[in-house]
Protein backbone atom coordinates (compact mmCIF):
# COMPACT_ATOMS: atom_id res chain seq x y z
CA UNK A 1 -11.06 8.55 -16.45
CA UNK A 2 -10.12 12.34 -16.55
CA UNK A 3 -12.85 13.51 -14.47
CA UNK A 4 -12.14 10.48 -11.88
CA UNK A 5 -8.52 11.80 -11.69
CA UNK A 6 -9.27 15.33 -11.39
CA UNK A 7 -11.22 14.21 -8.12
CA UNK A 8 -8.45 12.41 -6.56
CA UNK A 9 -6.70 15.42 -7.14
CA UNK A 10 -9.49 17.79 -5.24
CA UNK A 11 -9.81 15.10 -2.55
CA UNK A 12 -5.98 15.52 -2.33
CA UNK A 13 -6.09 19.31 -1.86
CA UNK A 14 -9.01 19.04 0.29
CA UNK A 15 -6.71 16.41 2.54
CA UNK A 16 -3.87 18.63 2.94
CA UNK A 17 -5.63 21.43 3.74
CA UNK A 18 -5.75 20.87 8.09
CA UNK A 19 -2.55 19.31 8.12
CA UNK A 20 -1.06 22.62 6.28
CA UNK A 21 -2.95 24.39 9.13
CA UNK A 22 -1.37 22.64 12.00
CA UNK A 23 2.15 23.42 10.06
CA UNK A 24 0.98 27.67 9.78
CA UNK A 25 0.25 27.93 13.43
CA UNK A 26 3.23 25.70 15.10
CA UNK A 27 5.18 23.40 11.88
CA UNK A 28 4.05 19.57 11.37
CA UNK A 29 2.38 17.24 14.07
CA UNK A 30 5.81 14.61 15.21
CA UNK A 31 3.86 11.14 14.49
CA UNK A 32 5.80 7.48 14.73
CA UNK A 33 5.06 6.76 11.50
CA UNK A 34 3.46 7.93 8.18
CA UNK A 35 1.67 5.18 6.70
CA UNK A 36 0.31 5.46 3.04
CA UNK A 37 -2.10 2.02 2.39
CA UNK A 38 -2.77 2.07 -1.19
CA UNK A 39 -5.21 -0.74 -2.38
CA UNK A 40 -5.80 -2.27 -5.62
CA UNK A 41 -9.11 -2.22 -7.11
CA UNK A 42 -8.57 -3.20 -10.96
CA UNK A 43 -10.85 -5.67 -12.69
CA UNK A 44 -9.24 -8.63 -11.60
CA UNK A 45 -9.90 -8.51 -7.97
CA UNK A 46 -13.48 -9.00 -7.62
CA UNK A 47 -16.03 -7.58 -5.54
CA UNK A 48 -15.59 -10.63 -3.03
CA UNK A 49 -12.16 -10.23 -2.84
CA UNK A 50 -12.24 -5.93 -2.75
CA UNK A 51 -14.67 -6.47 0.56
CA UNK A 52 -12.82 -8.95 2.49
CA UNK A 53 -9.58 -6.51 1.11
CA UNK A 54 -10.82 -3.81 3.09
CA UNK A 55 -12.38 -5.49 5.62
CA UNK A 56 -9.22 -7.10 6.47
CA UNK A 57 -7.89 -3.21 6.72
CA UNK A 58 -11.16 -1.99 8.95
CA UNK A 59 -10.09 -5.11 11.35
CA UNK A 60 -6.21 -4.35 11.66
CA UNK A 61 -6.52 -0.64 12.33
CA UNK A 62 -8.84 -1.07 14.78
CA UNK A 63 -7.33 -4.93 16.54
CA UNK A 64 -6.28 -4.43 20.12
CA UNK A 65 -2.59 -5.55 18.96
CA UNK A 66 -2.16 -2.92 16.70
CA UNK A 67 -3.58 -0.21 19.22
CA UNK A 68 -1.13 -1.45 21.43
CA UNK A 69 1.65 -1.25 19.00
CA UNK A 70 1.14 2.42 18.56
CA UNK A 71 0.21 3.45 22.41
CA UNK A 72 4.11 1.80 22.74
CA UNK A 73 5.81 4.33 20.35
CA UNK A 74 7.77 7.39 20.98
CA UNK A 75 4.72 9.86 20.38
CA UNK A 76 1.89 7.22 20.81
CA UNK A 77 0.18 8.02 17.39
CA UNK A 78 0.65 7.25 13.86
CA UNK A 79 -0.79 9.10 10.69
CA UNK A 80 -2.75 6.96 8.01
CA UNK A 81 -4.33 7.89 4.83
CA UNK A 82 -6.15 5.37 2.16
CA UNK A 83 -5.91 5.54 -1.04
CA UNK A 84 -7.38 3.30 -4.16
CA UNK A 85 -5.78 3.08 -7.46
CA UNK A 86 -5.86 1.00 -10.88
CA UNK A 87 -4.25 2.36 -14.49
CA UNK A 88 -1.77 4.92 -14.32
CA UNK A 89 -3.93 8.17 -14.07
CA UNK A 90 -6.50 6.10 -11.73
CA UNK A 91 -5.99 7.10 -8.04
CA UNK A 92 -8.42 7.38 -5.41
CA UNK A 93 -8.10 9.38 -1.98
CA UNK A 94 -10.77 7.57 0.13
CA UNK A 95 -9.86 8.27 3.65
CA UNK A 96 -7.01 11.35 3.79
CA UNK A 97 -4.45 11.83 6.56
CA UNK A 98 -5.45 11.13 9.52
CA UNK A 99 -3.94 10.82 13.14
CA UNK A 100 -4.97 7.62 14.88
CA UNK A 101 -3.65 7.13 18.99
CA UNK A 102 -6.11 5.05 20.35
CA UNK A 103 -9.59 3.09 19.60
CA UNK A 104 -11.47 6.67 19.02
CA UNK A 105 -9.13 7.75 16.24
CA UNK A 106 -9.06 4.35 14.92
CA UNK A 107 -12.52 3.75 14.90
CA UNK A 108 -13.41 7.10 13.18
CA UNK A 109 -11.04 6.39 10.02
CA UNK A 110 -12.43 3.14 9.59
CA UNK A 111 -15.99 4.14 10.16
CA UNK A 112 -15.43 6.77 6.73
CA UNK A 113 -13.36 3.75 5.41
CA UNK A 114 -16.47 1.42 5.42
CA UNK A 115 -19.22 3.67 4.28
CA UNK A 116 -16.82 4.49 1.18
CA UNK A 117 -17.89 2.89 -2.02
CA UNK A 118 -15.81 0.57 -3.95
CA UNK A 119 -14.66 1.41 -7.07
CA UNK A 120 -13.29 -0.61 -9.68
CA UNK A 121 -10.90 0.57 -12.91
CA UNK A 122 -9.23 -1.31 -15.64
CA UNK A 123 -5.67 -1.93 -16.20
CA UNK A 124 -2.70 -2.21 -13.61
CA UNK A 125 -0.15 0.69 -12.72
CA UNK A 126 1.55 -0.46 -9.64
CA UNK A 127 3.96 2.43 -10.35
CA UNK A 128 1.59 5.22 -10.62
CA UNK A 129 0.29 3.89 -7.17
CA UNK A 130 3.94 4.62 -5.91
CA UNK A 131 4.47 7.81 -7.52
CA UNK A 132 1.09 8.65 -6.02
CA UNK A 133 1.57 7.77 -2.66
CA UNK A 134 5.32 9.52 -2.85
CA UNK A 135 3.10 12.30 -3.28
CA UNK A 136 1.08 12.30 -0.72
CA UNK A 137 3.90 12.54 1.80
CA UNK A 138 5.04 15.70 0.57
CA UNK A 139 3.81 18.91 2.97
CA UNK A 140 1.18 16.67 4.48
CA UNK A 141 1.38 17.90 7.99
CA UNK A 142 3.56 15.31 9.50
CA UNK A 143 6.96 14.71 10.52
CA UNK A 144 7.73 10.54 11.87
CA UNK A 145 11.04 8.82 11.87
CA UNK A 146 9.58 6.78 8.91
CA UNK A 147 7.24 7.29 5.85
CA UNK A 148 6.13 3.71 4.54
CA UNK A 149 4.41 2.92 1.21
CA UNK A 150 1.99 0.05 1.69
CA UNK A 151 1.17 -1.72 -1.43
CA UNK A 152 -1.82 -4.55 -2.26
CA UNK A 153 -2.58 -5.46 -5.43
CA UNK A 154 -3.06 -8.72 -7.43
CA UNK A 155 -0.82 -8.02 -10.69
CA UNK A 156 2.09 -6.94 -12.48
CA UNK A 157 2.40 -3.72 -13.64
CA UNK A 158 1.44 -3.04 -17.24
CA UNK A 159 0.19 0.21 -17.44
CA UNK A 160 2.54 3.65 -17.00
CA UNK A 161 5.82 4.09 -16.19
CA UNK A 162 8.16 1.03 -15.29
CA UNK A 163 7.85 -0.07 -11.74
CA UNK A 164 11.70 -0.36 -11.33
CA UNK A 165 11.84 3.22 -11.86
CA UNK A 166 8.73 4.95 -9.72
CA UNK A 167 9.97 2.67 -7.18
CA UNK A 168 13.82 4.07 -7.02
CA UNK A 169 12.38 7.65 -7.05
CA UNK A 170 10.34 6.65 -4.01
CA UNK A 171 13.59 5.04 -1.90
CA UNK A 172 15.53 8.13 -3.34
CA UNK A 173 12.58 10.27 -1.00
CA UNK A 174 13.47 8.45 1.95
CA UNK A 175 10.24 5.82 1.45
CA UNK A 176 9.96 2.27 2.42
CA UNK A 177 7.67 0.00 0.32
CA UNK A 178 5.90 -2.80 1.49
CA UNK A 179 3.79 -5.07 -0.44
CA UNK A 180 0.89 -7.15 0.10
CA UNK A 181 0.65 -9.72 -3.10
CA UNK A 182 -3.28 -11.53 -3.58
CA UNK A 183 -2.82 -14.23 -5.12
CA UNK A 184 -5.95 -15.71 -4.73
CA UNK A 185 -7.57 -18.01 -8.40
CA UNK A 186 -10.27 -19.62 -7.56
CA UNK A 187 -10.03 -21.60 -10.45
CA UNK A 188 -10.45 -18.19 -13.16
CA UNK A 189 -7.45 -17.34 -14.44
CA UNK A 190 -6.30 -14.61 -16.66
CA UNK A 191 -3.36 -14.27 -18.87
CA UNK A 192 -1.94 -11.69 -16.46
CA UNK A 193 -2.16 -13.89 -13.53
CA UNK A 194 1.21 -14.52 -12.41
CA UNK A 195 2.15 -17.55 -10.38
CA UNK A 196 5.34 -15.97 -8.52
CA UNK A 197 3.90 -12.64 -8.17
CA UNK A 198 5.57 -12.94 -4.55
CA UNK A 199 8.61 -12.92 -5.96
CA UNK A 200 7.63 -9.97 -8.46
CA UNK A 201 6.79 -8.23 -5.65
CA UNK A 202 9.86 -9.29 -3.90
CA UNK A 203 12.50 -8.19 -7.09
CA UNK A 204 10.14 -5.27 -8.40
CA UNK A 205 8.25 -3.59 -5.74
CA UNK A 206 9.23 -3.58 -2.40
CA UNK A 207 12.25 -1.65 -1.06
CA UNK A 208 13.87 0.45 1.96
CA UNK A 209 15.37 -0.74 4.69
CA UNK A 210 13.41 -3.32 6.25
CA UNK A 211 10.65 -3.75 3.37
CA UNK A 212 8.73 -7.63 3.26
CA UNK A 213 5.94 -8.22 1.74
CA UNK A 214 3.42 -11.09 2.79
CA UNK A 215 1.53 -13.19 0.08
CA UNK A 216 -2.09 -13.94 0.44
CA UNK A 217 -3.42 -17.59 -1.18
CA UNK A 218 -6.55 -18.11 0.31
CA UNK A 219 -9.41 -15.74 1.71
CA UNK A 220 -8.82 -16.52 4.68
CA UNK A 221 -5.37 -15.19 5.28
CA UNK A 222 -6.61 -11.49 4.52
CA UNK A 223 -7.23 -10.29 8.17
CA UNK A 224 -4.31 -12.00 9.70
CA UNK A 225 -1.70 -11.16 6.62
CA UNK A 226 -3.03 -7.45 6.90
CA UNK A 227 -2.59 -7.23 10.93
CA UNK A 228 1.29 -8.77 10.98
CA UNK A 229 1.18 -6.06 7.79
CA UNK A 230 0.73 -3.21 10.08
CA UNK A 231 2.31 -4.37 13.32
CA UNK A 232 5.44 -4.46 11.51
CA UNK A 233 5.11 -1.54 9.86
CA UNK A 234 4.82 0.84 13.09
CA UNK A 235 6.64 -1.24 15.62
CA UNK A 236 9.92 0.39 16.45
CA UNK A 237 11.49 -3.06 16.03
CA UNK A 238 10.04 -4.52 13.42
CA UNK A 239 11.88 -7.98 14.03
CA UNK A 240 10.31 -8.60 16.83
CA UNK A 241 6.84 -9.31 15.00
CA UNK A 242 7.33 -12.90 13.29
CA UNK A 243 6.11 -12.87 9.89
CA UNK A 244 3.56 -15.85 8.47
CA UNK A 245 4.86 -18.23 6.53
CA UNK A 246 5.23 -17.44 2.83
CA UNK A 247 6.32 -14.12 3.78
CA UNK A 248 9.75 -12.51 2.80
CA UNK A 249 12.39 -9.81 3.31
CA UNK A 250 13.91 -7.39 1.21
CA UNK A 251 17.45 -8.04 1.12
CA UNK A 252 19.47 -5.61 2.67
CA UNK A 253 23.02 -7.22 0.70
CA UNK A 254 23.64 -7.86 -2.66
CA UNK A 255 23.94 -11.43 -2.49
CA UNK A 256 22.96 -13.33 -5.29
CA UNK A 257 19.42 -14.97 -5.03
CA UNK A 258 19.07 -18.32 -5.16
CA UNK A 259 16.35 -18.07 -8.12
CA UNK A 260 16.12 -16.15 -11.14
CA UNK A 261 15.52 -12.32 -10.76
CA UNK A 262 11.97 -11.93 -12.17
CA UNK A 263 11.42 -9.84 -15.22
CA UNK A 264 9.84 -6.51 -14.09
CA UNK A 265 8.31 -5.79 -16.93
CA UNK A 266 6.54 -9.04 -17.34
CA UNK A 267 2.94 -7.21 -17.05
CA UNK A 268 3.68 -4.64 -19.91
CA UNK A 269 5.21 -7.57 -22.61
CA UNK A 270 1.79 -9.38 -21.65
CA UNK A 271 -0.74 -6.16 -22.37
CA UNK A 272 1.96 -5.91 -25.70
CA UNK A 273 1.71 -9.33 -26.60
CA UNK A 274 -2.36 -9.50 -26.17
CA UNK A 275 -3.42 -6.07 -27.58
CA UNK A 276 -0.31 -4.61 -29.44
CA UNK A 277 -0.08 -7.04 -32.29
C-alpha cells in the first residue's frame, strides 16, 4: 500500500508540474470551474459496477449538453482532474489537471481516462478522498470562481480520519462537495451496506453552498445521474438544471430535518464491531 501511495504522490508532482509553468511565465490559467472527480474503487464495487462507473464519466465529459454547458461560461473552459481512492493512504491520480473547452479537450482526457486500468483497494476512507482532493487544488495552475469536490463511492467511511472533520477543513478552503451515492445490491449484501447511504451522504459528506448529491439504484441510472452530476456542477446557475428524482440538496438553513440526522460514524462502529472485538 506504501509503494501505491508513494505513486499517487509522483503522479501528483508530475501533474502540477505544467500548470506551475503557466503560473512562472504569466500566474494561473482563469477557468469556470475546478472540478476534482474522485471515484471509489474499494472491494465492494465490483468490476461491473467500476466500468459502467467510469463509463458513465467518459460519456458526460464528452455529451453535447455538457460541452454546451461549458462553451456558455464566462471563460468557456473548465479544468478536470480524476482521481481513484479506497483506505485512507489509497489515492490514485489517473487523469491530472486538465483544461477541457470543447470536444478536442474533452475527448483527449477521456481517451487517457479509458485506457487507464482499474484498480481496486480494500477498506473505505471517504475522508482521505476529501483531504486528497483539497489537495489537489492547492497551486494547481488554476484560478475559477468555484473549486468543487466530486465524490462517488458506495460506503460509509470506516477507515481514517472522521468524515465530519476532513469535510469542514475542505468548506473552511472555500470547497464545495458533491456526492454521488451507488447504491446498487444486486441481491449481495455486506454488513457495511447501508440502506440510507443517501442520507449519509446528505448529513456527512456533502457541503458548500449549493452541494446535492444524486443516488444511483440501478445500473442504469449511471450515465444519466453522472451527466445532471456535471451540468450542475459547471453551470453558472445551477438551478436551472432539474435534478432526477431521488436526488437532494444541501440545506443552506438550519432547519431541523424531518428525519433523524444519520450517525457519521456508522462505517467505523461497523469495521469496530466486526474486527475489533
Amino acid at each position: 500500500m506504501m509503494s501505491f501511495r508513494m505513486s499517487a504522490l509522483w503522479f501528483a508532482i508530475f501533474s502540477c508540474l505544467l500548470p506551475a509553468a503557466a503560473m512562472a511565465r504569466g500566474g494561473p490559467t482563469e477557468v469556470d470551474v475546478e472540478l476534482v472527480l474522485a471515484v471509489d474503487i474499494s472491494y465492494s464495487m465490483d468490476m461491473e459496477e467500476q466500468k459502467l462507473q467510469r463509463d458513465g464519466y467518459i460519456k458526460a465529459l464528452t455529451s453535447p449538453e455538457v460541452l454546451k454547458a461549458i462553451r456558455g461560461g464566462m471563460t468557456g473552459k473548465i479544468a478536470v482532474t480524476y482521481i481513484e481512492w479506497a483506505g485512507h493512504n489509497i489515492q490514485r491520480i489517473v487523469v491530472p489537471w486538465q483544461i477541457i473547452d470543447g470536444p478536442e479537450t474533452a475527448d483527449a482526457f477521456v481517451s487517457r481516462l479509458a485506457v487507464a486500468p482499474i484498480s481496486r483497494w480494500y477498506r473505505t476512507s471517504v475522508s482521505g478522498a476529501i483531504l486528497f482532493g483539497q489537495e489537489m487544488f492547492e497551486n494547481n495552475g488554476y484560478d475559477a470562481p468555484r473549486r468543487v469536490l466530486d465524490i462517488s463511492g458506495d460506503g460509509a467511511n470506516n477507515s481514517g480520519i472522521p468524515v465530519e472533520d476532513a469535510r469542514e477543513r475542505a468548506l473552511k478552503a472555500g470547497i464545495v462537495i458533491n456526492g454521488l451515492p451507488i447504491m446498487i445490491h444486486n441481491g449481495r449484501r455486506s454488513a457495511f451496506d447501508m440502506d440510507d447511504l443517501d442520507d449519509y451522504y446528505t448529513d456527512c459528506v456533502i457541503g458548500g453552498p449549493g452541494s446535492f448529491m444524486i443516488p444511483i439504484k440501478e445500473r442504469e441510472q449511471f450515465v444519466e445521474a453522472t451527466r445532471t452530476k456535471i451540468l450542475r456542477e459547471i453551470a453558472g446557475d445551477p438551478s436551472t438544471i432539474p435534478l432526477p428524482g431521488g436526488a437532494k440538496v444541501m440545506r443552506a438553513n438550519t432547519e431541523a430535518p424531518d428525519r433523524p440526522k444519520t450517525d457519521c460514524r456508522i462505517g467505523e462502529k461497523e469495521w469496530e464491531r466486526r474486527y475489533r472485538n
